[in-house]
Protein backbone atom coordinates (compact mmCIF):
# COMPACT_ATOMS: atom_id res chain seq x y z
CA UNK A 1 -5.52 10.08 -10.92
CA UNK A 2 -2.56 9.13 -13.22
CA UNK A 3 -4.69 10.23 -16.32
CA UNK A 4 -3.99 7.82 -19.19
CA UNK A 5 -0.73 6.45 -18.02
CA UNK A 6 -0.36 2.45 -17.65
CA UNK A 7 1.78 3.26 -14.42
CA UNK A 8 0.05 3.95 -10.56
CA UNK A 9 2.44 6.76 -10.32
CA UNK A 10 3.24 7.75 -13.85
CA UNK A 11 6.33 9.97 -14.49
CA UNK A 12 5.35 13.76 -15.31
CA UNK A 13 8.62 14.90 -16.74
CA UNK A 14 8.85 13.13 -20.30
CA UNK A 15 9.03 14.88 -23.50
CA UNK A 16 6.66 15.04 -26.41
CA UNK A 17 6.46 11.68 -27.78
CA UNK A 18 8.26 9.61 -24.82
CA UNK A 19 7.11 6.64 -24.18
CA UNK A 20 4.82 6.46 -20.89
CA UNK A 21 7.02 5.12 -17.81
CA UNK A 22 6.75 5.29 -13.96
CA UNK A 23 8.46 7.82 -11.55
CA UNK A 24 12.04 7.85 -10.85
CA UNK A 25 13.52 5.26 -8.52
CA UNK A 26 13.99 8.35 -6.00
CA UNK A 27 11.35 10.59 -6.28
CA UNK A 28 9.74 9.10 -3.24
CA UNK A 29 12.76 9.58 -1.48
CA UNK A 30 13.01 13.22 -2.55
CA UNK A 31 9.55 14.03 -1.89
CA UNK A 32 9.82 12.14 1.72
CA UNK A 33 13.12 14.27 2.47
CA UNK A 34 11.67 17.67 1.79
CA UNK A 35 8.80 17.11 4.02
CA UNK A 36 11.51 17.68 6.99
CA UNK A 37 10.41 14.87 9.13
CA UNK A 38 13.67 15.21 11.22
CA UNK A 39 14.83 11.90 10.53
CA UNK A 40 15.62 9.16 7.63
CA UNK A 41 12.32 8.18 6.09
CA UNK A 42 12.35 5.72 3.19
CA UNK A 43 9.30 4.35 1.28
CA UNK A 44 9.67 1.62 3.20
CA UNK A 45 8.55 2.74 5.90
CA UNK A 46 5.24 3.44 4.25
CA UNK A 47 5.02 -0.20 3.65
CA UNK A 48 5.59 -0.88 7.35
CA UNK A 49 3.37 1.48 8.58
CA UNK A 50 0.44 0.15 6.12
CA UNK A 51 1.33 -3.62 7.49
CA UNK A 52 0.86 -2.72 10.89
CA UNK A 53 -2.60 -0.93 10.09
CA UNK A 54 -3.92 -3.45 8.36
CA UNK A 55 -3.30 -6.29 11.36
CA UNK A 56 -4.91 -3.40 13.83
CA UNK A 57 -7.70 -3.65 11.35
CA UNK A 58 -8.08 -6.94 11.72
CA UNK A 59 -6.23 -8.27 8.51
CA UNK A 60 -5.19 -11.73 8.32
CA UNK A 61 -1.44 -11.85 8.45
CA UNK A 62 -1.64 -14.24 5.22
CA UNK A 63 -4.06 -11.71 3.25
CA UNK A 64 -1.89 -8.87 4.83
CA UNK A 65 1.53 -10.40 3.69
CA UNK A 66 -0.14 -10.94 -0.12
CA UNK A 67 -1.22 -7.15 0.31
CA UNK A 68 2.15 -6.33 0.16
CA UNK A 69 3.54 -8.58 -2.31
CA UNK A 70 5.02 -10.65 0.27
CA UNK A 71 5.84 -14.73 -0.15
CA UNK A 72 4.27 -16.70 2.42
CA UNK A 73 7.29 -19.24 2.66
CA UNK A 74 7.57 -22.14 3.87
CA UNK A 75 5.08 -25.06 3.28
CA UNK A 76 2.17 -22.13 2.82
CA UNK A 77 3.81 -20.91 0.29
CA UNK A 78 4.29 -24.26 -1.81
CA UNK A 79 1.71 -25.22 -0.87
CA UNK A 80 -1.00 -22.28 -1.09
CA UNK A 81 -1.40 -20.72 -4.17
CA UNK A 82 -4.37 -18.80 -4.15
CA UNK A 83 -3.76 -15.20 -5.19
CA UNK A 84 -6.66 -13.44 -2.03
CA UNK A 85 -7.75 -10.94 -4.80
CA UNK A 86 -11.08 -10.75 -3.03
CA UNK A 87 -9.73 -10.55 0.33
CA UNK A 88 -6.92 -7.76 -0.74
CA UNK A 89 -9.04 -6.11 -2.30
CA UNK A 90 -11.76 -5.57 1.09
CA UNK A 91 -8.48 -5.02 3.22
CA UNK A 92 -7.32 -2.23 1.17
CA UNK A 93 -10.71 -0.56 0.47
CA UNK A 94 -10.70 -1.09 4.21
CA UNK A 95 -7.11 0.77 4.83
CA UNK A 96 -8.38 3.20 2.39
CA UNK A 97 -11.30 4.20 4.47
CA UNK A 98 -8.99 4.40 7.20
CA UNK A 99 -6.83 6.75 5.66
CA UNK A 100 -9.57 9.04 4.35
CA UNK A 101 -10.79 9.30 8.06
CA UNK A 102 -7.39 10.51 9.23
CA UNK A 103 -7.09 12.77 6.42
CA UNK A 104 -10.86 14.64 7.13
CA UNK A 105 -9.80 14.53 10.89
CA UNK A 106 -12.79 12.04 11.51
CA UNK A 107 -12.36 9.52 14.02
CA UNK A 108 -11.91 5.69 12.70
CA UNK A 109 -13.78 3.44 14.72
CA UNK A 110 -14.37 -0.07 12.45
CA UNK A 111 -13.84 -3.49 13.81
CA UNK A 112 -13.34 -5.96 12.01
CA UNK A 113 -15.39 -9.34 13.36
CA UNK A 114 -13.91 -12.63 13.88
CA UNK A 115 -16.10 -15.57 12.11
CA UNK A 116 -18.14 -17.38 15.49
């Protein structure tokens, strides 16, 4: 979807021969605004809303913390360094899926299972 760009979400406004670089730092907040929500909405809140998903999903809170870019702190984060490339990678497929339901109008009914 961003064509040949290096960037998730590439800018589309450059001039012949301009280097490839990623949207302004307020596009988002542009694009949020004219969608008239009725009240402040930042990116952030995107983020929020995607961390709170993923726990209803059944995310770990350390896999859904590295989703996000998030430290882990403390003594996990000295002291744990794997990177849960694997494990992102099924929780965001599975967020994905989730979103693609909402977006058809289907109804979302997976659960993730707890190891016995």
């Amino acid at each position: 979807m961003a064509g040949s760009s290096a960037y998730v979400l590439p800018s589309r406004a450059r001039r012949p021969g301009e280097r490839d670089r990623p949207i302004c730092d307020n596009t988002l907040n542009a694009a949020l605004d004219r969608l008239g929500l009725g009240r402040q909405f930042s990116p952030h809140d995107l983020r929020s809303t995607a961390r709170s998903h993923l726990a209803e999903l059944g995310v770990s809170v350390v896999v859904a913390e590295r989703c996000l870019n998030h430290s882990l702190g403390g003594l996990v984060g000295v002291y744990d360094q794997h990177d849960y490339i694997e494990e992102r990678r099924r929780a965001l497929e599975l967020w994905a899926a989730k979103l693609a339901s909402i977006e058809k109008g289907e109804g979302f009914n997976v659960v993730m299972l707890k190891r016995a």
